[in-house]
Structure formats: structure tokens, C-alpha cells
C-alpha atoms as a PDB file:
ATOM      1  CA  UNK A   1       0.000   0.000   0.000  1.00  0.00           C
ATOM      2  CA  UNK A   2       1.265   3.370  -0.682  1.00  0.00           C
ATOM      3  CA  UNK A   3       1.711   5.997   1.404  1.00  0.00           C
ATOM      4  CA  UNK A   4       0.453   9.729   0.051  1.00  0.00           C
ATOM      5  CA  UNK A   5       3.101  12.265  -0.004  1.00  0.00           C
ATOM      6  CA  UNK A   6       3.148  15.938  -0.876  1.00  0.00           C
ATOM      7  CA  UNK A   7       5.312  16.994  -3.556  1.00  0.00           C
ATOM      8  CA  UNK A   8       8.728  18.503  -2.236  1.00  0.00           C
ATOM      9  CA  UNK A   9       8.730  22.081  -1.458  1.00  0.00           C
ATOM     10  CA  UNK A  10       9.768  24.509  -3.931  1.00  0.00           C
ATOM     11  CA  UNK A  11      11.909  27.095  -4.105  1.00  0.00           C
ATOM     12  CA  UNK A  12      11.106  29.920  -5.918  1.00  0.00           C
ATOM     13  CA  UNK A  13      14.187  30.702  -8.159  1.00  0.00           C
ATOM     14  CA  UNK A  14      17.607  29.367  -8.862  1.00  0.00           C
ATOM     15  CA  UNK A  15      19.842  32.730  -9.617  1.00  0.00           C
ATOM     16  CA  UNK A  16      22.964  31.102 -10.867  1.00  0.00           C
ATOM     17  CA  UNK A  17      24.567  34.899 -11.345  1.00  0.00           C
ATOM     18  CA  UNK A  18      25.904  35.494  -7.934  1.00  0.00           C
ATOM     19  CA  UNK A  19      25.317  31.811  -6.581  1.00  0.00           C
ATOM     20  CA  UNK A  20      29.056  31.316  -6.534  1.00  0.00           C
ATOM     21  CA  UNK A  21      30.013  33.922  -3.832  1.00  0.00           C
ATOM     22  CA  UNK A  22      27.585  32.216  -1.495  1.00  0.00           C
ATOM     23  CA  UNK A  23      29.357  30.880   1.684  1.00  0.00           C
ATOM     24  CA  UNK A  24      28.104  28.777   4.214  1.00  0.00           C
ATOM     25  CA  UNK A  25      26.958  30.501   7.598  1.00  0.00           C
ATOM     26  CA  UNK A  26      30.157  29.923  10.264  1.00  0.00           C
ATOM     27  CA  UNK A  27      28.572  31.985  12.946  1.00  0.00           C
ATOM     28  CA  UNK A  28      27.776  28.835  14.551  1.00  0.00           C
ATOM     29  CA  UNK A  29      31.595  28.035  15.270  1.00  0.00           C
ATOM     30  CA  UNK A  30      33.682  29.863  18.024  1.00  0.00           C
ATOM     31  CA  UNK A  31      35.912  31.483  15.786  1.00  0.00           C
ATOM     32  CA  UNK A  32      36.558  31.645  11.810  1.00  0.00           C
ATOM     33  CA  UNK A  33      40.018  29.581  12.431  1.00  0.00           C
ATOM     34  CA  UNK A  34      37.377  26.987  13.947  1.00  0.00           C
ATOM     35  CA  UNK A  35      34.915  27.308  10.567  1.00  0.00           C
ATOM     36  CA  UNK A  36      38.266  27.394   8.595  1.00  0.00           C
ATOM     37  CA  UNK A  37      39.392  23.894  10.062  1.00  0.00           C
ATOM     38  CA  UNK A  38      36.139  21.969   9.853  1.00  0.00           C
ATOM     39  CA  UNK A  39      35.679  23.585   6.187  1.00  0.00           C
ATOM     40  CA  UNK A  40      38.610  21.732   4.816  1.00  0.00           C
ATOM     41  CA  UNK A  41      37.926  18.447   6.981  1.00  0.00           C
ATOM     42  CA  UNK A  42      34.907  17.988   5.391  1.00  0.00           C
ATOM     43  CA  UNK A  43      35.883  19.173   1.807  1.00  0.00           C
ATOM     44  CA  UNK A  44      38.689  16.331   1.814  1.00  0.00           C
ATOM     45  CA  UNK A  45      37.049  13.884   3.645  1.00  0.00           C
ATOM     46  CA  UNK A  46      39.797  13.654   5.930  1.00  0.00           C
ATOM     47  CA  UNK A  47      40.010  10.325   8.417  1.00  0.00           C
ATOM     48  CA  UNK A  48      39.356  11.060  12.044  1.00  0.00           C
ATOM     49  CA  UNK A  49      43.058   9.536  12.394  1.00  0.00           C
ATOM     50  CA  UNK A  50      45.081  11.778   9.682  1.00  0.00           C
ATOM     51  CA  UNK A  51      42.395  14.814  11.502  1.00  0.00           C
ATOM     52  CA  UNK A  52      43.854  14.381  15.039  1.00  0.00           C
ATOM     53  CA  UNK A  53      47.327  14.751  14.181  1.00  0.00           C
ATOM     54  CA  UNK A  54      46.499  17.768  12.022  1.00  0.00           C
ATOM     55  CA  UNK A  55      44.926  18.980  15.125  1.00  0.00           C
ATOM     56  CA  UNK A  56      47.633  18.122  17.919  1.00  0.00           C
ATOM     57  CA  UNK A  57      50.076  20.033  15.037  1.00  0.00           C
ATOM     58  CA  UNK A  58      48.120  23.120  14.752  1.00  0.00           C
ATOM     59  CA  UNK A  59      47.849  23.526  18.705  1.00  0.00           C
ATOM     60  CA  UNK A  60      51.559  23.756  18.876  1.00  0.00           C
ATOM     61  CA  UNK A  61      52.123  26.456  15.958  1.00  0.00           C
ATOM     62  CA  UNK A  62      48.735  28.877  16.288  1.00  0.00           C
ATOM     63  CA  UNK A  63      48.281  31.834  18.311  1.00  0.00           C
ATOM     64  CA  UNK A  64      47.041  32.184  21.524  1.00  0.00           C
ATOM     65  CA  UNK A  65      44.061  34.341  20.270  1.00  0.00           C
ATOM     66  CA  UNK A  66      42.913  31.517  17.676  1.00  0.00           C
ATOM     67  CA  UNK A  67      40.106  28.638  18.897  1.00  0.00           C
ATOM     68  CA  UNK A  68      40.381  25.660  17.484  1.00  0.00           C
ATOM     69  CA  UNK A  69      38.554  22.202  18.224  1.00  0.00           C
ATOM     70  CA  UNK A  70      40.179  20.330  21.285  1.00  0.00           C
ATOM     71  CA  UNK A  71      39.150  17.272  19.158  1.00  0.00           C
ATOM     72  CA  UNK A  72      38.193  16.169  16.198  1.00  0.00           C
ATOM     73  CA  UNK A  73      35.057  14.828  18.185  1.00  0.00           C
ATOM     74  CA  UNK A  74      34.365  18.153  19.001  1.00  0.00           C
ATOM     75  CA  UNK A  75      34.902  19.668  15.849  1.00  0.00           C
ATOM     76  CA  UNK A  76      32.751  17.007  14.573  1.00  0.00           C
ATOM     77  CA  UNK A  77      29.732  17.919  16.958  1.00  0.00           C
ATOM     78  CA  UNK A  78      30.184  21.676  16.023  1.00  0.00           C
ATOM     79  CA  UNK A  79      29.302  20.887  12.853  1.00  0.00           C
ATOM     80  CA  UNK A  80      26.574  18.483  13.210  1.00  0.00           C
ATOM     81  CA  UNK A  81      25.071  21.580  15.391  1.00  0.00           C
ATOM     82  CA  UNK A  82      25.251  23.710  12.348  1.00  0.00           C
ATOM     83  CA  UNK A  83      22.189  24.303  10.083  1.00  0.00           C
ATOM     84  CA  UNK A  84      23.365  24.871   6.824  1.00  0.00           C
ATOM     85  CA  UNK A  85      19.702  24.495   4.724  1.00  0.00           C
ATOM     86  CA  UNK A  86      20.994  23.003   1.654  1.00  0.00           C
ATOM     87  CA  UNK A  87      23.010  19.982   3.096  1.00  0.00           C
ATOM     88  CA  UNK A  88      19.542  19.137   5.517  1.00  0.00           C
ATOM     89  CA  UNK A  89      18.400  15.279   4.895  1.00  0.00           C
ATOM     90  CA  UNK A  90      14.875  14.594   5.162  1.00  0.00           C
ATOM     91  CA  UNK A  91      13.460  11.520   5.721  1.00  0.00           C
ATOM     92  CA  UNK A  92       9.550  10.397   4.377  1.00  0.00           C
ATOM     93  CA  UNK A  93       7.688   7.498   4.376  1.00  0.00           C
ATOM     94  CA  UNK A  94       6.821   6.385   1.163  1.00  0.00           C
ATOM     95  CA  UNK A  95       5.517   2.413   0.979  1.00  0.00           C
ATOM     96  CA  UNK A  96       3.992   0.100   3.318  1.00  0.00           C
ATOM     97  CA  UNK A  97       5.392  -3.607   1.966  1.00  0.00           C
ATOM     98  CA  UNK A  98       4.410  -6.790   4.290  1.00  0.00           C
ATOM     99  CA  UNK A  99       3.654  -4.756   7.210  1.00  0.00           C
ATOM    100  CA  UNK A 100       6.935  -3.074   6.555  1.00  0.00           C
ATOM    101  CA  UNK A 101       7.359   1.050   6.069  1.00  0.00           C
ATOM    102  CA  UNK A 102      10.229   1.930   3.447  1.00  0.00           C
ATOM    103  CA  UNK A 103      11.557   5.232   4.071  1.00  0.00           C
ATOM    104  CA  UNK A 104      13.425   7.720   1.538  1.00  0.00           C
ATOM    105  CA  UNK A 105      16.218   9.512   3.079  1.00  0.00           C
ATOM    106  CA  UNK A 106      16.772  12.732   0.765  1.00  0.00           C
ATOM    107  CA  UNK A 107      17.671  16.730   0.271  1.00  0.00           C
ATOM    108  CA  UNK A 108      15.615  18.651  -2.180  1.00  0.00           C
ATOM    109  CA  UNK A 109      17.409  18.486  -5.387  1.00  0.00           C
ATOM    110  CA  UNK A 110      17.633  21.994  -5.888  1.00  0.00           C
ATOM    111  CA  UNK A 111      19.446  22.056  -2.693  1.00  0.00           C
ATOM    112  CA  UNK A 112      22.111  19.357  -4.201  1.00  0.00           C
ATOM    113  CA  UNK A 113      22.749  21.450  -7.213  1.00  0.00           C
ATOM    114  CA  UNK A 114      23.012  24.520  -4.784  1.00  0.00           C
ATOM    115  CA  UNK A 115      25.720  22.613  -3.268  1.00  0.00           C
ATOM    116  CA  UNK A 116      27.311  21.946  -6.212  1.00  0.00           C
ATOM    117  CA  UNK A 117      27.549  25.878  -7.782  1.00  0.00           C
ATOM    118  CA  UNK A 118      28.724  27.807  -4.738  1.00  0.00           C
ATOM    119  CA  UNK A 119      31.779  25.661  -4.702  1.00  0.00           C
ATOM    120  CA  UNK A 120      34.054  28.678  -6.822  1.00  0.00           C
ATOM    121  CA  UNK A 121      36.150  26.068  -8.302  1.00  0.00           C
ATOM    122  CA  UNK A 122      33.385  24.389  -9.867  1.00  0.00           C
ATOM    123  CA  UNK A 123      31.151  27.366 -11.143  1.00  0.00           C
ATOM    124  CA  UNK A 124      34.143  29.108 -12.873  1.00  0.00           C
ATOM    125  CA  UNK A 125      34.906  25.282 -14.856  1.00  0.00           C
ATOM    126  CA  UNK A 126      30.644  25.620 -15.820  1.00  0.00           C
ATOM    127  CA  UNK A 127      29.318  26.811 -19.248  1.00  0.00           C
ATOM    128  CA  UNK A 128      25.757  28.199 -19.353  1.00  0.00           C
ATOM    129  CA  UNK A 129      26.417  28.935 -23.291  1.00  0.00           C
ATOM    130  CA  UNK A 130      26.072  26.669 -26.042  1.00  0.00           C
ATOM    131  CA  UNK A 131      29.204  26.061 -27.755  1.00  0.00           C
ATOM    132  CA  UNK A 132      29.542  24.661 -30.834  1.00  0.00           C
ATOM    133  CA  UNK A 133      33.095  22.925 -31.478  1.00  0.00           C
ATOM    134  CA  UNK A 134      35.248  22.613 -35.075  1.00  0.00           C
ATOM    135  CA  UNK A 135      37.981  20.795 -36.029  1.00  0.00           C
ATOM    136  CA  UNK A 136      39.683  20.683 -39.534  1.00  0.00           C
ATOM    137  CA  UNK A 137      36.603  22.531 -40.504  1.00  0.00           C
ATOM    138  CA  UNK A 138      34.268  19.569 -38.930  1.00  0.00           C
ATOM    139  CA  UNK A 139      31.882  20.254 -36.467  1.00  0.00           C
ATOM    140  CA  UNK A 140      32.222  17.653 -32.956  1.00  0.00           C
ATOM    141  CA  UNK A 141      31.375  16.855 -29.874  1.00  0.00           C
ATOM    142  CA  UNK A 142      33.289  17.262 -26.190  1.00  0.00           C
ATOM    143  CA  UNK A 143      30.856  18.395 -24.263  1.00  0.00           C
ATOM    144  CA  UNK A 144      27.158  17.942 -23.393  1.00  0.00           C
ATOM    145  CA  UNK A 145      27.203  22.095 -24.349  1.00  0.00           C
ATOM    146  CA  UNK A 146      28.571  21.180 -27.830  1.00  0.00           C
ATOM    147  CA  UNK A 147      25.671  19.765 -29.156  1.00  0.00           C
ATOM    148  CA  UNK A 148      22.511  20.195 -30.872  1.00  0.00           C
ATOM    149  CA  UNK A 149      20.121  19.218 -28.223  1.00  0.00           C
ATOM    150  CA  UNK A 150      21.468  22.126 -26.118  1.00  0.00           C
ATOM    151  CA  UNK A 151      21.310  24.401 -29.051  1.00  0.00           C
ATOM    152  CA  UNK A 152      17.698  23.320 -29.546  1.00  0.00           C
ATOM    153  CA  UNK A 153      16.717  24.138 -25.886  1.00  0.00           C
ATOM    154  CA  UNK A 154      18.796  26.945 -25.308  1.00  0.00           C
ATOM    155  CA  UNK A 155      16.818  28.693 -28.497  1.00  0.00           C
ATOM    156  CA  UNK A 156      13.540  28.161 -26.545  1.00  0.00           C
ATOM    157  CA  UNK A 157      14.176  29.325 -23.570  1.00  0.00           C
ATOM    158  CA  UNK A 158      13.568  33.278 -22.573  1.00  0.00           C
ATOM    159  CA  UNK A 159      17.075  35.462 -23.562  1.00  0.00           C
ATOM    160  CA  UNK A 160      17.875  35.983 -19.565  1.00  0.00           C
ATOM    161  CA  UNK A 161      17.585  32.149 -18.917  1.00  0.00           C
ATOM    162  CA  UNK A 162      20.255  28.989 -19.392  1.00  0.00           C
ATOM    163  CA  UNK A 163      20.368  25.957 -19.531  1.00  0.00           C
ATOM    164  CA  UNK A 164      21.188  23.252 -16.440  1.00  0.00           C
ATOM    165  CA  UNK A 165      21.699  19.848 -17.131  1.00  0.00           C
ATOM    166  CA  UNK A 166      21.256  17.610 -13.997  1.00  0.00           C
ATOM    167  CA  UNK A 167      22.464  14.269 -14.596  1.00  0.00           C
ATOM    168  CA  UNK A 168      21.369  11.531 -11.615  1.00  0.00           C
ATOM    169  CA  UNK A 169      23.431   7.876 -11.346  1.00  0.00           C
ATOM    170  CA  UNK A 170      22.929   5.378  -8.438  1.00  0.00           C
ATOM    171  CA  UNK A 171      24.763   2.139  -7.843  1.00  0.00           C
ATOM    172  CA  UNK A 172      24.840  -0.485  -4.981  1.00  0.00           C
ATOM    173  CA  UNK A 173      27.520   0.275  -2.253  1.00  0.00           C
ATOM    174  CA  UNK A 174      28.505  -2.282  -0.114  1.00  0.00           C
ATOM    175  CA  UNK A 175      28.891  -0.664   3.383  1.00  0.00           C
ATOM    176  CA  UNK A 176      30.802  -3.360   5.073  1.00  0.00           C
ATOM    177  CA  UNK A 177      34.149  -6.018   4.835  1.00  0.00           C
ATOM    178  CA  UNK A 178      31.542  -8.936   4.185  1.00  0.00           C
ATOM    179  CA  UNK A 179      29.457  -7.654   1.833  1.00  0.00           C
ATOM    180  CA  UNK A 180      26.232  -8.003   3.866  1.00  0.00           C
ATOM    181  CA  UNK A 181      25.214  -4.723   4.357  1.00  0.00           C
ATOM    182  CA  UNK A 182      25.092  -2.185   1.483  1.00  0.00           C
ATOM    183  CA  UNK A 183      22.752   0.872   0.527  1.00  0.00           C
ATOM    184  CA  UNK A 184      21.407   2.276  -2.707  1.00  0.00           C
ATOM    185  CA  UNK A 185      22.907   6.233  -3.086  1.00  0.00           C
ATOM    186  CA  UNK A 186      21.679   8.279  -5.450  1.00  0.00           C
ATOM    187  CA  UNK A 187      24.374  11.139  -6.792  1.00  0.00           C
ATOM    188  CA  UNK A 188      23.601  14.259  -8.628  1.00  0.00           C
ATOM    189  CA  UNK A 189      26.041  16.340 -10.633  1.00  0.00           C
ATOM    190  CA  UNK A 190      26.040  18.637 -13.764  1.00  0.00           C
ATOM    191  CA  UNK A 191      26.527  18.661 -17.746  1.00  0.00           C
ATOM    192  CA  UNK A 192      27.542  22.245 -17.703  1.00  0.00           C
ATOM    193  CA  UNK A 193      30.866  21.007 -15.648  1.00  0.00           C
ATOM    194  CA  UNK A 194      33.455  21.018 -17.894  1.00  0.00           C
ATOM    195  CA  UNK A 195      34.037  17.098 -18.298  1.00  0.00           C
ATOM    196  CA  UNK A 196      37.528  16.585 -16.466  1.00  0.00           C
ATOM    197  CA  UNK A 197      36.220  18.933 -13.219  1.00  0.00           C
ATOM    198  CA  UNK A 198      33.125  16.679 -13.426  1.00  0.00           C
ATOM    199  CA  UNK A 199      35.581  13.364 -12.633  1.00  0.00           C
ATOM    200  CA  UNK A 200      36.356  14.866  -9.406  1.00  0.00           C
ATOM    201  CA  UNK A 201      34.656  13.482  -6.652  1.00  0.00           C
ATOM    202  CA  UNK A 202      33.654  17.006  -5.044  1.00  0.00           C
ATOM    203  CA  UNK A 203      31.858  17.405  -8.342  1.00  0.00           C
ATOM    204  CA  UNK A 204      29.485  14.665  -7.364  1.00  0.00           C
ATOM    205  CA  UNK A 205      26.986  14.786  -4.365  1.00  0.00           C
ATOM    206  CA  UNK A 206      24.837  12.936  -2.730  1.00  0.00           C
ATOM    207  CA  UNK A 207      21.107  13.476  -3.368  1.00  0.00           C
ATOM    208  CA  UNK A 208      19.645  10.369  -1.259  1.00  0.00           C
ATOM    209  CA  UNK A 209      19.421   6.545  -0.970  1.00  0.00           C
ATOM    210  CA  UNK A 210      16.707   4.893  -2.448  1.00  0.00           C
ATOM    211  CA  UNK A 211      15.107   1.888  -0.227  1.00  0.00           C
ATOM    212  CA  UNK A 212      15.311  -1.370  -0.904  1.00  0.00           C
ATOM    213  CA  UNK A 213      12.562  -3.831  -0.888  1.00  0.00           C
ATOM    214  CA  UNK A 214      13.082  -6.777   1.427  1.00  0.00           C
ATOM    215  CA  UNK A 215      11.622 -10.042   1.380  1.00  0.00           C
ATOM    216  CA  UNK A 216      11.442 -13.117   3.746  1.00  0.00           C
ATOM    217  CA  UNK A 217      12.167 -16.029   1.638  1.00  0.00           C
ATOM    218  CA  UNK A 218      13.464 -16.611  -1.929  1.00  0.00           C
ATOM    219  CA  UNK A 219      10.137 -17.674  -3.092  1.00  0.00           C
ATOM    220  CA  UNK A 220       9.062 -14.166  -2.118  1.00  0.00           C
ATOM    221  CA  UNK A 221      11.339 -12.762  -3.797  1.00  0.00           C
ATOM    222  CA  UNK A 222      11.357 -14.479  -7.037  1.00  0.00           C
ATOM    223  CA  UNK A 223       7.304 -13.439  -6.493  1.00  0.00           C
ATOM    224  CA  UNK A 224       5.525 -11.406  -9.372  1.00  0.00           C
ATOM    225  CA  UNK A 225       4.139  -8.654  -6.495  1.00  0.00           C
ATOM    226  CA  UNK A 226       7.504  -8.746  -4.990  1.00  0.00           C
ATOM    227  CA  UNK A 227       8.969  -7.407  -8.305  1.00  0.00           C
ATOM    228  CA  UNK A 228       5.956  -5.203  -9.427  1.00  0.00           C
ATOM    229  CA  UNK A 229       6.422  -4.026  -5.543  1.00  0.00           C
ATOM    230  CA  UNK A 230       9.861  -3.288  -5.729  1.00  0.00           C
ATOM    231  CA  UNK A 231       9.470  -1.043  -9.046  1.00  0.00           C
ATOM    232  CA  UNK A 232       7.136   0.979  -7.793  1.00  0.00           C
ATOM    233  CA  UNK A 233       9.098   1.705  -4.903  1.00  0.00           C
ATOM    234  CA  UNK A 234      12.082   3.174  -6.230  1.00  0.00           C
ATOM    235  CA  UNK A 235       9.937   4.858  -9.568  1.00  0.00           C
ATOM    236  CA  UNK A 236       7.487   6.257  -6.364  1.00  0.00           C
ATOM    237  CA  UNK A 237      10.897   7.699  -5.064  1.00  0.00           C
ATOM    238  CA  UNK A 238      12.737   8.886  -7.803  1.00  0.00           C
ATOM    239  CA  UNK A 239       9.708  10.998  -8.477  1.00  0.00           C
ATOM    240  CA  UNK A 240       9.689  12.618  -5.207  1.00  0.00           C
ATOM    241  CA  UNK A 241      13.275  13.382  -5.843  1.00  0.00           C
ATOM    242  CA  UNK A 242      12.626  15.029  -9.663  1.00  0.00           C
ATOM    243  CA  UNK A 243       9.681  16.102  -9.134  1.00  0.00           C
ATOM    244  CA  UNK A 244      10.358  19.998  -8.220  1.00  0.00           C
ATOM    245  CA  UNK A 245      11.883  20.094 -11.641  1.00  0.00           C
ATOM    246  CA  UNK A 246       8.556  19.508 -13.037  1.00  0.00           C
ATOM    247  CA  UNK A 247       6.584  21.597 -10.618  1.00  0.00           C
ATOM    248  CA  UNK A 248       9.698  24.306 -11.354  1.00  0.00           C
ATOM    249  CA  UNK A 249       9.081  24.065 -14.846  1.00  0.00           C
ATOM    250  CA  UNK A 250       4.907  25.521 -14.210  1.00  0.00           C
ATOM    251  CA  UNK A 251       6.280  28.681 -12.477  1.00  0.00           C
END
């Protein structure tokens, strides 16, 4: 049985002009050292390990005037206190399977791609143009901005507006050293990143995890409402997840 959800919220524009001088709000730390520190710990994904000894390093050398974490544990509970809007999860019920309830964990994806452009070094490596690209006189393709389709669509749209390509991917990721645990993320990045910024894996985030239907037995599972069950879970979440593009696209 499905559960009925409201559509995700809405915002009301996206103004990719000045998006990439946004910075998130530090006023939550004791001091911008503090903000500075946990900034770069969670931009590299540094281990709590390689993080303490950064730490114990940094005590020795900075100024008696500077705050900085006693411990990364600290640091780390800082920062969980902070309530920066566009990294918030939310979590919904969305399917009632064998007296089960499968959640969606999720951000709004306009959030995600908010992450995405106020990170400088990834808006200045975005196009927002169409581009067409020659060589020897031959017209080909590099980039998801070198072709026609964004040509096409870019000639439709109102002179002021561009065009955003959102790409989504998901793939099974085992979560433990046996293989018995794993989880179903679903990523979010953009076309208009120039192709070798888009490898990176800052140019990648993580929009949600999508649930996955369980069953009891193998007979279960191999079951014809098991599998129509199972589709309609993940197509009932990825439309909560696209669809403010669609409600976006009635403003």
C-alpha cells in the first residue's frame, strides 16, 4: 500500500549569477580559524586519524588568540550543530510492503545542485552557453554544451535564462568487509561542468538513498508482487526526488 506524499517544497528561483560567492553561515563556530578547520575536513574527507594529528600540530604552531577544536570529536559535533539548509536530509515514508514502512532519506534536489555551484572552483569550470566545437573545418562533440540538443533548448528558452543539465546515477555500495550490508545512493552532478572537473569526486553529491525492498524467503522474492512491488518503490521515489523540476518548470 502506498503511502500519500506531498510533492517537495519549492523554491522559488535558482539565480545562478551570484550563486558562486555564497558561503556557508560559520557563525555557529567559536571562531573563523574553527569554521576554517572543519571547512577543509569535510571538503577532503579527511580520516578522524590523519584529523587528530592535524589537530595536535596546529595547537603547537597557532596563536594564543585563535580557537580551534580540542578534538576532532568536538569539531565534529560543532558541525553536526550547524544548520546549513541546503546539506539538511529529510526523511519520508513512502511504501507500506508486508507490514513493513520503506523510508526515503533525501535533500531537495535543488538544494544538491546549490551545493554543487557555490563551490568557486566548480562554477568558474561551468558553461551556461552553447558552444559549438570545429575541427579541420568539422563540427564535434566534447561536451554535453557542444551539441545540438542544447542548441535546440537553449533557443527556446527566454534570452535571460540557461540551460542546467542535472544528470542523476545510483549504484549499490557495499557498506561493510563482508558484503552483507550495502545501501542504494543516489548522486547528482552537472553537464555544464566542464568534463575533467566533473571526474572529481567534489563534483558529485549525494542526493539520497533509495530503499530497498526486502523479502522473507526466496520464493518471495522471485514473487511477481515482490517485483511489481519493488518497481514501484524506487519509480514512487525517484519521483519525489525530480519532481520539483517539473513543478519548477509551471512557475
Amino acid at each position: 500500500m502506498l503511502i500519500d506524499v506531498d510533492p517537495t517544497s519549492i523554491i522559488e528561483s535558482l539565480d545562478i549569477s551570484d550563486i558562486s560567492s555564497s558561503t556557508p553561515n560559520r557563525s555557529k563556530f567559536p571562531s573563523e580559524e574553527f569554521g576554517d578547520f572543519m571547512e577543509l575536513v569535510t571538503k577532503w574527507n579527511l580520516s578522524d586519524v590523519c584529523t587528530s594529528d592535524i589537530l595536535k600540530f596546529s595547537h603547537k604552531i597557532c596563536r594564543d588568540d585563535v580557537t580551534l577544536p580540542t578534538s576532532i570529536k568536538k569539531g565534529r559535533q560543532a558541525l553536526d550543530q550547524t544548520n546549513v539548509s541546503h546539506i539538511s536530509f529529510k526523511k519520508m515514508p513512502i511504501m507500506e510492503y508486508i507490514e513493513k514502512t520503506y523510508y526515503l532519506n533525501y535533500r531537495p534536489i535543488f538544494d544538491a545542485i546549490k551545493e554543487l555551484l557555490i563551490n568557486k572552483d566548480i562554477f568558474d569550470n561551468c558553461t551556461f552557453e552553447f558552444e559549438p566545437l570545429y575541427h579541420n573545418g568539422q563540427r564535434v562533440y566534447q561536451e554535453q554544451y557542444n551539441g545540438t540538443w542544447w542548441q535546440r533548448v537553449q533557443e527556446s528558452l527566454p534570452e535571460s535564462a540557461k540551460v542546467l543539465s542535472i544528470i542523476l546515477y545510483s549504484d549499490a555500495t557495499t557498506c561493510d568487509h563482508l558484503g552483507k550490508s550495502s545501501e542504494h545512493p543516489i548522486y547528482l552532478t552537472l553537464g555544464n561542468i566542464v568534463s575533467w572537473r566533473r571526474n572529481k569526486p567534489d563534483a558529485k553529491v549525494l542526493l539520497g538513498y533509495l530503499p530497498q525492498l526486502k523479502a522473507k524467503t526466496n520464493s518471495q522474492k522471485r514473487s511477481k508482487n515482490y517485483r511489481l512491488a519493488k518497481r514501484v518503490l524506487y519509480q514512487h521515489a525517484l519521483d519525489i526526488l525530480t519532481r520539483p523540476l517539473l513543478d519548477y518548470k509551471k512557475l
